[in-house]
PDB file of N, CA and C in Angstrom:
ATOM      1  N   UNK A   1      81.042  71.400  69.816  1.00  0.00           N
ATOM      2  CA  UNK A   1      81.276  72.610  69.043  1.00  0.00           C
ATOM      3  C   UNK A   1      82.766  72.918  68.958  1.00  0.00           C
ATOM      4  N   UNK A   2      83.490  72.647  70.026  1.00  0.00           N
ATOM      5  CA  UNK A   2      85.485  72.543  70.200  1.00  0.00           C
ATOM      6  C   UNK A   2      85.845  72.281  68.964  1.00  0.00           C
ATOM      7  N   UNK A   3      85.270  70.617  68.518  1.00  0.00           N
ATOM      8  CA  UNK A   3      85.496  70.039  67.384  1.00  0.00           C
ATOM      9  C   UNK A   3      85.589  70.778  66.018  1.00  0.00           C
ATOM     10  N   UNK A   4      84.354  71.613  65.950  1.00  0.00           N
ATOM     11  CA  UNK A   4      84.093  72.365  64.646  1.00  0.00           C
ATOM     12  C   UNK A   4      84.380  73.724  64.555  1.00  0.00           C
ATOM     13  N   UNK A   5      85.393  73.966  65.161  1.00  0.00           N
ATOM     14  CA  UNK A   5      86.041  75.346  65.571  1.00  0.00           C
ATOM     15  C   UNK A   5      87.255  74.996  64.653  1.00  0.00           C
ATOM     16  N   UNK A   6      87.695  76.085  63.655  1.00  0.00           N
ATOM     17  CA  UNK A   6      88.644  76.094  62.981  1.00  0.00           C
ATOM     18  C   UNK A   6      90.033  76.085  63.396  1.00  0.00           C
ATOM     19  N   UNK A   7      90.183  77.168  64.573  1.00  0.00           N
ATOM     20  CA  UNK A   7      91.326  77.625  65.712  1.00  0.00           C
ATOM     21  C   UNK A   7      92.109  76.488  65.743  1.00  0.00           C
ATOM     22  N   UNK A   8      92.927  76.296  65.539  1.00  0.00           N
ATOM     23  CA  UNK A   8      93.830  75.144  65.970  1.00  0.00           C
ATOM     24  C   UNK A   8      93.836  75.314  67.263  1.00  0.00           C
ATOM     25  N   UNK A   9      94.307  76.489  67.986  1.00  0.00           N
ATOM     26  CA  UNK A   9      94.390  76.729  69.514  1.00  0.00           C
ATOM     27  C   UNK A   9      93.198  75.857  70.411  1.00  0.00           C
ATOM     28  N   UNK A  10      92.495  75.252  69.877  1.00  0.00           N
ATOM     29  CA  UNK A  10      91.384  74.862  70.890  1.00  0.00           C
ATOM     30  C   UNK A  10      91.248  73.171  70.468  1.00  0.00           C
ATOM     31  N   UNK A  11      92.037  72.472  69.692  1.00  0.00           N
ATOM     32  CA  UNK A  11      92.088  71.366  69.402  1.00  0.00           C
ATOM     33  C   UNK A  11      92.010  70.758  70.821  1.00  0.00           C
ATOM     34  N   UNK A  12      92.669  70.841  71.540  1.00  0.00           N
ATOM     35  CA  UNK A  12      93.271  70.090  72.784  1.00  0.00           C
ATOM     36  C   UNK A  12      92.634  70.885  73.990  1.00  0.00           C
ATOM     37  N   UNK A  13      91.517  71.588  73.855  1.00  0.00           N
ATOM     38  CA  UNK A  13      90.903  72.377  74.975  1.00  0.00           C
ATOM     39  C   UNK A  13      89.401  71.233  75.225  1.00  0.00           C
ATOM     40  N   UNK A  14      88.892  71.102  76.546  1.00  0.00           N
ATOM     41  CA  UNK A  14      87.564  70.637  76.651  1.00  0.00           C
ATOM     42  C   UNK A  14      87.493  71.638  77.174  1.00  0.00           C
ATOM     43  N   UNK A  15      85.726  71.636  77.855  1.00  0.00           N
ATOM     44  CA  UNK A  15      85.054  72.059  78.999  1.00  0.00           C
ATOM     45  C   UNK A  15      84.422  71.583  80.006  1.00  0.00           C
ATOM     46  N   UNK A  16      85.375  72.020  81.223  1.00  0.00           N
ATOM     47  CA  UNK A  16      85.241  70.516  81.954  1.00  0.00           C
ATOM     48  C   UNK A  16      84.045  71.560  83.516  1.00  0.00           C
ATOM     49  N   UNK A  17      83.347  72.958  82.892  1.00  0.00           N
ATOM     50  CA  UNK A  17      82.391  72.957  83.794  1.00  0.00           C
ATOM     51  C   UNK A  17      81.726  73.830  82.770  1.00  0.00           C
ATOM     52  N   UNK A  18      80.619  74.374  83.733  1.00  0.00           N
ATOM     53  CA  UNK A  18      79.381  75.247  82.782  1.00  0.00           C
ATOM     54  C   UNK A  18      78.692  75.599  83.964  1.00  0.00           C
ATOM     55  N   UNK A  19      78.484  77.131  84.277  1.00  0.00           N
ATOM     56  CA  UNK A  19      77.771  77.525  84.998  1.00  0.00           C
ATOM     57  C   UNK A  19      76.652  78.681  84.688  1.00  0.00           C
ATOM     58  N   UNK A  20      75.556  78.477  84.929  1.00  0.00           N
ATOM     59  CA  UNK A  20      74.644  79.567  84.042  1.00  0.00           C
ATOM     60  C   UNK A  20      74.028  80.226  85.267  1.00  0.00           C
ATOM     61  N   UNK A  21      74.002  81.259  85.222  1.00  0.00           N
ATOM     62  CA  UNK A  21      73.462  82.289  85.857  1.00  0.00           C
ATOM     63  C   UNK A  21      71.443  82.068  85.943  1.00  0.00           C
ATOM     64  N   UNK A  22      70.585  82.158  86.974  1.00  0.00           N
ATOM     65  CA  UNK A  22      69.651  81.785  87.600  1.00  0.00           C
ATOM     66  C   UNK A  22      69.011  82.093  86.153  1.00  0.00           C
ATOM     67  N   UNK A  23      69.004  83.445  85.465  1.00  0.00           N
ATOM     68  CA  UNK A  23      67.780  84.154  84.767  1.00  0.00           C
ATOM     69  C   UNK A  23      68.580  83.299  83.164  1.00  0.00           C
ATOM     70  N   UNK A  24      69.536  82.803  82.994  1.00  0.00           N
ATOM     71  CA  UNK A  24      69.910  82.661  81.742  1.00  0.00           C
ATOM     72  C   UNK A  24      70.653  83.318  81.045  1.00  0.00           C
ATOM     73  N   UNK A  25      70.931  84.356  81.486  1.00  0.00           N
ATOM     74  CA  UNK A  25      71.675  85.808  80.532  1.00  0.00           C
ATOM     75  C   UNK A  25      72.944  85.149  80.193  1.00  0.00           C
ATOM     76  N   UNK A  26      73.434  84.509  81.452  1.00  0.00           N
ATOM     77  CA  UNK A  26      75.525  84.684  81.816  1.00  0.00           C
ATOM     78  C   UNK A  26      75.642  83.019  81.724  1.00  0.00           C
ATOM     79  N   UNK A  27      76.758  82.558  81.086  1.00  0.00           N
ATOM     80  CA  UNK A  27      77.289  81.254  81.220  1.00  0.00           C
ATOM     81  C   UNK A  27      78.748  81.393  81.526  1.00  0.00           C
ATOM     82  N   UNK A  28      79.002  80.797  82.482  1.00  0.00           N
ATOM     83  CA  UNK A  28      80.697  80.683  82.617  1.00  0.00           C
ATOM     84  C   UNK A  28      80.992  79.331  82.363  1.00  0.00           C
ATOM     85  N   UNK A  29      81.957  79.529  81.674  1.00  0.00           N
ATOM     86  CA  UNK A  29      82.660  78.280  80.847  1.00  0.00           C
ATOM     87  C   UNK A  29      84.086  78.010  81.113  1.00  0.00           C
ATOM     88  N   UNK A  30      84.321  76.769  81.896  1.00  0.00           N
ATOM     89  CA  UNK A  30      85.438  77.082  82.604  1.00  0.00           C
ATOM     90  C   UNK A  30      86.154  76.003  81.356  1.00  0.00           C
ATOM     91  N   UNK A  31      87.384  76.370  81.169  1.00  0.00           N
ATOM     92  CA  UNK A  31      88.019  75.451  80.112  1.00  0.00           C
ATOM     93  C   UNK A  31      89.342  74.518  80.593  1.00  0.00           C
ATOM     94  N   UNK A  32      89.674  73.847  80.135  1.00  0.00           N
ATOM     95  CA  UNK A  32      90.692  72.903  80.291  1.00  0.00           C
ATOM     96  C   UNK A  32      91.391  72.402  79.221  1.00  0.00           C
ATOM     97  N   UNK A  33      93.000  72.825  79.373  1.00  0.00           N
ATOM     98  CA  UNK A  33      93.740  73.092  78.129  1.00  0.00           C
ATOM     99  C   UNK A  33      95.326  72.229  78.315  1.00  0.00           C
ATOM    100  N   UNK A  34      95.449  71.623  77.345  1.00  0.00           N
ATOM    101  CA  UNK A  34      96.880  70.948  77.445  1.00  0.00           C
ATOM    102  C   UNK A  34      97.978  72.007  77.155  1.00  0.00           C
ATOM    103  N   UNK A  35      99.008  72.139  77.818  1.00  0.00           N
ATOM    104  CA  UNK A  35     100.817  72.935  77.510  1.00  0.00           C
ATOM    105  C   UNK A  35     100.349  73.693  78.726  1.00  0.00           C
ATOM    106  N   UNK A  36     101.534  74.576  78.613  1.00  0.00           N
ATOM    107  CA  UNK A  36     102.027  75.492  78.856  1.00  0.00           C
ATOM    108  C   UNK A  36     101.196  76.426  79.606  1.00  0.00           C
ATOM    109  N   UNK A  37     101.287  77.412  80.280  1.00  0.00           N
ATOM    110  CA  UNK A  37     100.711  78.442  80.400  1.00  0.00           C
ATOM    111  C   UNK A  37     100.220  79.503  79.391  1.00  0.00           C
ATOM    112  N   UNK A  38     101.277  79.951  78.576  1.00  0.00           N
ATOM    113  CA  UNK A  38     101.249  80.721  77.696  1.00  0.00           C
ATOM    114  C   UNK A  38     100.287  80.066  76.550  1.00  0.00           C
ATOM    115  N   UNK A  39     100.225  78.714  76.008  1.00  0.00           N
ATOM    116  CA  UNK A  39      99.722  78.037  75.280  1.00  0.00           C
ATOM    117  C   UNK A  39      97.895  77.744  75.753  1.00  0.00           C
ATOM    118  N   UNK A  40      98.277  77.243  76.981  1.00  0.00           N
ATOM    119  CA  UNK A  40      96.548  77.650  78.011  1.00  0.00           C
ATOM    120  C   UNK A  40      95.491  78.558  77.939  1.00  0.00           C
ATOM    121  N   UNK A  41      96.790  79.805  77.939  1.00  0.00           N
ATOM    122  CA  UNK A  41      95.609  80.429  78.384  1.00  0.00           C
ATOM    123  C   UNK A  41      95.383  81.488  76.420  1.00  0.00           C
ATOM    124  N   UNK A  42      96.374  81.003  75.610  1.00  0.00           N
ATOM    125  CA  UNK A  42      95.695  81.670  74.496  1.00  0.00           C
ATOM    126  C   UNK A  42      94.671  80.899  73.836  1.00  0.00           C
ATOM    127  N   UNK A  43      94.112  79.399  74.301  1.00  0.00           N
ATOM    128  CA  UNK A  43      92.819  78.656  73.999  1.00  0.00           C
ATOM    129  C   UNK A  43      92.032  79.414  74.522  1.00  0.00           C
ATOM    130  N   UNK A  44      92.124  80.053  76.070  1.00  0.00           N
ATOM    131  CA  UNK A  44      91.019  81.017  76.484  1.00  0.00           C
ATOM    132  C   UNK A  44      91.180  81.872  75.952  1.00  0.00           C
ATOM    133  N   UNK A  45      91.703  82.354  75.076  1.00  0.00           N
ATOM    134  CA  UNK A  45      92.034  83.926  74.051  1.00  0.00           C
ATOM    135  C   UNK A  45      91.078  83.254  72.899  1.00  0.00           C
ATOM    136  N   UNK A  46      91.550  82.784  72.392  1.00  0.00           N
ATOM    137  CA  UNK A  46      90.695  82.005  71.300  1.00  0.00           C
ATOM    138  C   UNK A  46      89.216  81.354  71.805  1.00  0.00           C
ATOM    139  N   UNK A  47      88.805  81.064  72.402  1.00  0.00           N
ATOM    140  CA  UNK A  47      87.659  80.820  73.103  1.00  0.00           C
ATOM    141  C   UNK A  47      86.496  82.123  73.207  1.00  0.00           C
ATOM    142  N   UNK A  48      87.545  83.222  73.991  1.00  0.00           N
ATOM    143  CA  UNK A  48      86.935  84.695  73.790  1.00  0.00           C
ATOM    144  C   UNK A  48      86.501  85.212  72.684  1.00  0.00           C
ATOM    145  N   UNK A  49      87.486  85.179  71.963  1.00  0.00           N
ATOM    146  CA  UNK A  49      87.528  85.600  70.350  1.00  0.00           C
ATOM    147  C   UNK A  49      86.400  84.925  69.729  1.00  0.00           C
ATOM    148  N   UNK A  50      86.045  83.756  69.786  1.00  0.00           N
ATOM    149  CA  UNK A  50      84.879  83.215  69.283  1.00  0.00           C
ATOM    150  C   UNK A  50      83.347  82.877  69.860  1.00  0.00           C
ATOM    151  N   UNK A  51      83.368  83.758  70.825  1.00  0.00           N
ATOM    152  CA  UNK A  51      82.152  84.389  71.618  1.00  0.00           C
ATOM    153  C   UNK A  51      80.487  84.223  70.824  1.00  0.00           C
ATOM    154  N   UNK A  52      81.332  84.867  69.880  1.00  0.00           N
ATOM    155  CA  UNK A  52      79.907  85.279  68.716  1.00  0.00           C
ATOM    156  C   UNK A  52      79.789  84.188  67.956  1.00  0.00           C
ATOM    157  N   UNK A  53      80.629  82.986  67.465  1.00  0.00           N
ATOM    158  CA  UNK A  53      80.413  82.044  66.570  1.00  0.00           C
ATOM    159  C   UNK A  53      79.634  80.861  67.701  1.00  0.00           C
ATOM    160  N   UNK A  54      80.049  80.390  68.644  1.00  0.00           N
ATOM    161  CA  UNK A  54      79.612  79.574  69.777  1.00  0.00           C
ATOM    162  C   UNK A  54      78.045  80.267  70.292  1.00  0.00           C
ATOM    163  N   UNK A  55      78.206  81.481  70.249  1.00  0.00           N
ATOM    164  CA  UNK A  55      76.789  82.094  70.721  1.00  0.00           C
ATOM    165  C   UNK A  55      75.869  81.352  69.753  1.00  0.00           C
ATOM    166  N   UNK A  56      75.970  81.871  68.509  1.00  0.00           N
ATOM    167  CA  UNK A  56      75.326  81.223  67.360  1.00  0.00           C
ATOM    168  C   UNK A  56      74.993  79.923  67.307  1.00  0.00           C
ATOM    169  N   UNK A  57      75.900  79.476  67.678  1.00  0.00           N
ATOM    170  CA  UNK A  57      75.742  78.085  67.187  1.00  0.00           C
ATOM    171  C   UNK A  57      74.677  77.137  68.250  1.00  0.00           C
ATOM    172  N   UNK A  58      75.387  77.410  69.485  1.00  0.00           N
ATOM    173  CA  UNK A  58      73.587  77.390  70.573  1.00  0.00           C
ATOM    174  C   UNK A  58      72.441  77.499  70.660  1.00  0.00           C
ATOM    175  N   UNK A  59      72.055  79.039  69.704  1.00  0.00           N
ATOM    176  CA  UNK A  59      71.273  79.594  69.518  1.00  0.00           C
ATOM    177  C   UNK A  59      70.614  78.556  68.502  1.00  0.00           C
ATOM    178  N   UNK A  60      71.382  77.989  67.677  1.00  0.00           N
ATOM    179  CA  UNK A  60      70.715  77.131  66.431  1.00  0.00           C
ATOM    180  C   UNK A  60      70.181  75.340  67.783  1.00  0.00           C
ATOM    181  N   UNK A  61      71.135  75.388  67.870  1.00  0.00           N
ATOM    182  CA  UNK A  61      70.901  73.846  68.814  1.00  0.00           C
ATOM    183  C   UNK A  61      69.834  73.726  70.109  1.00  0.00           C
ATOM    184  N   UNK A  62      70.038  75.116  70.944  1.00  0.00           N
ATOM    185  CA  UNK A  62      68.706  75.193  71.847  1.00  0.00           C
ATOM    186  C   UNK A  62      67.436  76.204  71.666  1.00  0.00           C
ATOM    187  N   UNK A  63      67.250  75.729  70.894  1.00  0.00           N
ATOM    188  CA  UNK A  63      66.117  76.021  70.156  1.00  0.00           C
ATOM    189  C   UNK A  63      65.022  77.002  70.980  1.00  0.00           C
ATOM    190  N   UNK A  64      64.797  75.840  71.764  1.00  0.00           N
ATOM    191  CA  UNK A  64      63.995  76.742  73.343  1.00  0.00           C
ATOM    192  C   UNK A  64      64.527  78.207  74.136  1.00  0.00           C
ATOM    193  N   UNK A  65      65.275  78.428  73.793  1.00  0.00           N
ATOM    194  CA  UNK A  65      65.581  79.751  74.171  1.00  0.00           C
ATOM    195  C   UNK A  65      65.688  80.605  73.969  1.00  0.00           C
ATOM    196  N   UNK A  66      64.937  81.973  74.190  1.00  0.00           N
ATOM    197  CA  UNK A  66      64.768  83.097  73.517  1.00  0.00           C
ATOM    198  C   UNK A  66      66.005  83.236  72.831  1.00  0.00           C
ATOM    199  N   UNK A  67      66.713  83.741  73.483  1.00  0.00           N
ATOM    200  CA  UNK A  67      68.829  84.067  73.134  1.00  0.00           C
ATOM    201  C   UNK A  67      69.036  83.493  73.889  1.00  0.00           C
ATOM    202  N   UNK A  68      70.127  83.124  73.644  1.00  0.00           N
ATOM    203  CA  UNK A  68      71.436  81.819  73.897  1.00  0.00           C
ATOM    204  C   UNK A  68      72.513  83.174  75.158  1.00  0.00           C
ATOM    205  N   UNK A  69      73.174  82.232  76.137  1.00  0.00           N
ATOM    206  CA  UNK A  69      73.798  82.966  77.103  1.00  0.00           C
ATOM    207  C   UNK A  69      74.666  83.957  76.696  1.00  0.00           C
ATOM    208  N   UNK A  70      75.073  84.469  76.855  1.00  0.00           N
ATOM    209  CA  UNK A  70      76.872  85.150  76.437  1.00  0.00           C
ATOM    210  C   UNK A  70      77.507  84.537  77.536  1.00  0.00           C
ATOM    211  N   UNK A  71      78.636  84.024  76.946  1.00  0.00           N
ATOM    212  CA  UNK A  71      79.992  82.996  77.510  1.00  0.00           C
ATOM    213  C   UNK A  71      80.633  83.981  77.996  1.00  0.00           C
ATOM    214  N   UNK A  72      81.501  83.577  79.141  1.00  0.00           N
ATOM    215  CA  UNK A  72      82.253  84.004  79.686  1.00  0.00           C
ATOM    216  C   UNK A  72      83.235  82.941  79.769  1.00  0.00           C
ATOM    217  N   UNK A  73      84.382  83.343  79.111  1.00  0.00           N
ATOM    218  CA  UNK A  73      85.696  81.761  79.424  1.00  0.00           C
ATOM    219  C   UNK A  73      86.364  81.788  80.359  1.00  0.00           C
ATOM    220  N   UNK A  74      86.614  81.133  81.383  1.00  0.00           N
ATOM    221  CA  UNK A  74      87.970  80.841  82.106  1.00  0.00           C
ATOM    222  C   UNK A  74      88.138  79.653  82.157  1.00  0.00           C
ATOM    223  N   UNK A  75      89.991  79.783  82.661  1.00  0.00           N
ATOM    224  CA  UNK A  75      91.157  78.720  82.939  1.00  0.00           C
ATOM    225  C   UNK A  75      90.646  78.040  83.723  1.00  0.00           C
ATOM    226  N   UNK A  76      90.300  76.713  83.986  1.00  0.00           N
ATOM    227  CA  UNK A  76      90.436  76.199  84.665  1.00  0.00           C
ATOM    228  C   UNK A  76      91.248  75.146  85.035  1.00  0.00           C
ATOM    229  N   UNK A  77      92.003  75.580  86.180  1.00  0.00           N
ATOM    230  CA  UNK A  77      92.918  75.461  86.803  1.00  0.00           C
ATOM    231  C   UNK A  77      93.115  73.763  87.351  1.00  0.00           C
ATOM    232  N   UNK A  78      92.442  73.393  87.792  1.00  0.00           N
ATOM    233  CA  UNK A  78      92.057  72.080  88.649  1.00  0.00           C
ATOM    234  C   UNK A  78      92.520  70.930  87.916  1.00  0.00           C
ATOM    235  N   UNK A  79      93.045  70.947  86.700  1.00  0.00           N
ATOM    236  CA  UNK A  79      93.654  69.479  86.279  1.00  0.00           C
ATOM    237  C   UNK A  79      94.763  69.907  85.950  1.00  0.00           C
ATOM    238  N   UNK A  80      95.139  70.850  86.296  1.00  0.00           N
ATOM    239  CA  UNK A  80      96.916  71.800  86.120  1.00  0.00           C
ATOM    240  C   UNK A  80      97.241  71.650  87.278  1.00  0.00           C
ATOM    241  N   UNK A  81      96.665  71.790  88.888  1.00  0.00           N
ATOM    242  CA  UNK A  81      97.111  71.436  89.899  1.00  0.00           C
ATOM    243  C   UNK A  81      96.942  70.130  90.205  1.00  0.00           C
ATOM    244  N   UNK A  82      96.048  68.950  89.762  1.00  0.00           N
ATOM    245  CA  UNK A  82      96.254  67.796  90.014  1.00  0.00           C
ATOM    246  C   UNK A  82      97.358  67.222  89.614  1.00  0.00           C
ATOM    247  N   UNK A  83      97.555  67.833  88.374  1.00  0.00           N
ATOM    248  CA  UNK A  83      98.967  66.924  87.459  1.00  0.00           C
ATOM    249  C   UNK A  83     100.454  67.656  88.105  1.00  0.00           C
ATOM    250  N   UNK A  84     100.033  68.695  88.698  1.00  0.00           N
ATOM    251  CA  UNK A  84     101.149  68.971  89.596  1.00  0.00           C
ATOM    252  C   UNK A  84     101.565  68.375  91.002  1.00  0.00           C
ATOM    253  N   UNK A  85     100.095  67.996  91.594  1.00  0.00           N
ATOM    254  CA  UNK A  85     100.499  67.428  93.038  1.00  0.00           C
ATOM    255  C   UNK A  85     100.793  66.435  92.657  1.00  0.00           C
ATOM    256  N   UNK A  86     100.441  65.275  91.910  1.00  0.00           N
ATOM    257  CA  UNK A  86     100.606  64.387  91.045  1.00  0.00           C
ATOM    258  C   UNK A  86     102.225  64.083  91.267  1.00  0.00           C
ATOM    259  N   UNK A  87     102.772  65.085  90.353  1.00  0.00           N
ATOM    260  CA  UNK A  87     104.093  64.736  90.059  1.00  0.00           C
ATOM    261  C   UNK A  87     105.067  65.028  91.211  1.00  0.00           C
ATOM    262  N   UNK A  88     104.443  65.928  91.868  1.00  0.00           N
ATOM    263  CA  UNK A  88     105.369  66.101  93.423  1.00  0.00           C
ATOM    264  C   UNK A  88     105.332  64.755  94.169  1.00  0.00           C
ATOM    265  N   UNK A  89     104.038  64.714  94.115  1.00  0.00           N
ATOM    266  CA  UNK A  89     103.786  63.556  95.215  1.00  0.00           C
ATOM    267  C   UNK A  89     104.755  62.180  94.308  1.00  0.00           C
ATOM    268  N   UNK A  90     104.572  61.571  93.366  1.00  0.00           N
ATOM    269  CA  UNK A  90     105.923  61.013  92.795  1.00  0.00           C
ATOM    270  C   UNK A  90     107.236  60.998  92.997  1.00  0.00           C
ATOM    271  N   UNK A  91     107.705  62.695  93.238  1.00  0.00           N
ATOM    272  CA  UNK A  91     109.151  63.167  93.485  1.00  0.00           C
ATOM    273  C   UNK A  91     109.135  62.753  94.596  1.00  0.00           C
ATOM    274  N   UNK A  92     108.258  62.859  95.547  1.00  0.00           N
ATOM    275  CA  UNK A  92     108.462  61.726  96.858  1.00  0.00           C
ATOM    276  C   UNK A  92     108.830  60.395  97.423  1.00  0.00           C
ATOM    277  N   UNK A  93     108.142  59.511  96.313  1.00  0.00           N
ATOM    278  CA  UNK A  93     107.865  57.851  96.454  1.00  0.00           C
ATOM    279  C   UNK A  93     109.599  57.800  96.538  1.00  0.00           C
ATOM    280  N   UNK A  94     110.098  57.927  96.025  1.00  0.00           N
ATOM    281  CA  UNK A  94     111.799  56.793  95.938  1.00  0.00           C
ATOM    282  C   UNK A  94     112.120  57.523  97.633  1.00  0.00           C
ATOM    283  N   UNK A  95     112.259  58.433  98.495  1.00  0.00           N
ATOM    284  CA  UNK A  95     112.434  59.032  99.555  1.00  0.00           C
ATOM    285  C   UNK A  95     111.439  58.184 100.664  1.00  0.00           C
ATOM    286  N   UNK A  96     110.528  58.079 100.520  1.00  0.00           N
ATOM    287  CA  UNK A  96     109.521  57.228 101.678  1.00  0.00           C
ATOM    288  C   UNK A  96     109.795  55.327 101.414  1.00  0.00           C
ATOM    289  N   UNK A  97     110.404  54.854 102.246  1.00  0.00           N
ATOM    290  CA  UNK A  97     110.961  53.510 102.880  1.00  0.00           C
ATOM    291  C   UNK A  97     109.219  52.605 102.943  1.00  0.00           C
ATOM    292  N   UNK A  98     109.128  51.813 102.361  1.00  0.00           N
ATOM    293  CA  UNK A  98     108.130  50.466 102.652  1.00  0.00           C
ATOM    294  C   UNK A  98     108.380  49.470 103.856  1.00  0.00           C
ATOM    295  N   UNK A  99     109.780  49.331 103.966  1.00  0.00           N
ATOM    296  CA  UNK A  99     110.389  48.854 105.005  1.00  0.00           C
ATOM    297  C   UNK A  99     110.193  49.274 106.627  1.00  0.00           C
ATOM    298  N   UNK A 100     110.181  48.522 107.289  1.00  0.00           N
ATOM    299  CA  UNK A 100     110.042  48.693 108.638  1.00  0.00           C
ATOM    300  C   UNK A 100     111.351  49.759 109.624  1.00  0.00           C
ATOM    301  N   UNK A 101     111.063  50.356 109.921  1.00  0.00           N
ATOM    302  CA  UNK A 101     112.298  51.178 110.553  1.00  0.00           C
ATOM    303  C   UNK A 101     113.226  50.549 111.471  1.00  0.00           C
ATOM    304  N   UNK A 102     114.509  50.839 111.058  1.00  0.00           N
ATOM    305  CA  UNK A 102     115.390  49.538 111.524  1.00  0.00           C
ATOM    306  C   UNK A 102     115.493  49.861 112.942  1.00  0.00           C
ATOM    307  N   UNK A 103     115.374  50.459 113.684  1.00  0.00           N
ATOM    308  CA  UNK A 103     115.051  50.321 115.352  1.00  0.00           C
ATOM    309  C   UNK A 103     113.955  49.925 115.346  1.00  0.00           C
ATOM    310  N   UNK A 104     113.060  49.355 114.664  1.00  0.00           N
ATOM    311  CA  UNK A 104     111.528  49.203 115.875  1.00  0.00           C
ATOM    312  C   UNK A 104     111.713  47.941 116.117  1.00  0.00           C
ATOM    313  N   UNK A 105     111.050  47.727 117.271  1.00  0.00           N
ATOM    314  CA  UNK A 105     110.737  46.306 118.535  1.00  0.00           C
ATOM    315  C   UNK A 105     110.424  45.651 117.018  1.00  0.00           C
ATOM    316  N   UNK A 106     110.413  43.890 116.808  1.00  0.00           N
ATOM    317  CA  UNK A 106     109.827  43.337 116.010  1.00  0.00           C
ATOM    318  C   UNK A 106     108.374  43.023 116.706  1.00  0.00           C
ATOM    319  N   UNK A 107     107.317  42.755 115.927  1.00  0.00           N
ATOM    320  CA  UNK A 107     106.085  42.226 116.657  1.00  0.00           C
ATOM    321  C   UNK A 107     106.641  41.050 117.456  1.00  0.00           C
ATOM    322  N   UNK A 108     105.441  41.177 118.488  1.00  0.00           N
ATOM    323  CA  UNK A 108     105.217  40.121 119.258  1.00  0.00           C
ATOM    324  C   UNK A 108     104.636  39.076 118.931  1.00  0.00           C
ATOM    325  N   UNK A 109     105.113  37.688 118.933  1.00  0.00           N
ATOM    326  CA  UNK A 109     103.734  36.909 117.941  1.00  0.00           C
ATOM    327  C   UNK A 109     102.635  36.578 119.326  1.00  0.00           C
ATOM    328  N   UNK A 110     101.818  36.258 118.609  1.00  0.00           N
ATOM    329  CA  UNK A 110     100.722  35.779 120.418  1.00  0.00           C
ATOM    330  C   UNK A 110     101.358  33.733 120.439  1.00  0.00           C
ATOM    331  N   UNK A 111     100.939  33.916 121.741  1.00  0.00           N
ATOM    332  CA  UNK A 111     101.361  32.481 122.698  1.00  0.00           C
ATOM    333  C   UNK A 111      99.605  31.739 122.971  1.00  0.00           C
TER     334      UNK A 111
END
């Protein structure tokens, strides 16, 4: 449905969870968005904003269900902090030595 959303803002958004509440009423829709912060989180602005078109459009596709959930959007965060430890942990590699520390004993070979 991302796909057939007019919003440009949501081109580059998936949904990388879905959580529905026991009785069906509530869906939380956690999203995942390329840029910026500011750019992030107005896909979840735009996501909100189209509440009622996505409702609909469920409503047509799961057929089986009295009414379709009402969405709830959030950021999700979790591939914004991977690509951050990510790149720290990188800023590390040239600082950590492969090499053996130039004081240690050399091995012993066996006899």
């Amino acid at each position: 449905m991302l796909t057939e959303m007019k919003d440009p803002r949501v081109h580059l958004a998936s949904v990388s969870r879905v959580s529905i509440a026991p009785d069906l009423r509530v869906a939380t829709v956690m999203i995942s968005a390329v840029g910026d912060d500011p750019e992030r989180r107005a896909v979840v602005d735009a996501m909100r904003h189209a509440e009622g078109y996505l409702r609909a459009q469920l409503g047509h596709r799961l057929e089986n269900l009295k009414s379709p959930p009402h969405l709830q959007f959030q950021l999700d965060e979790s591939i914004a902090y991977s690509v951050r430890m990510s790149s720290l942990l990188r800023e590390l590699e040239p600082t950590v030595s492969t090499d053996a520390a130039p004081d240690a004993a050399p091995a012993e070979e066996p006899s």
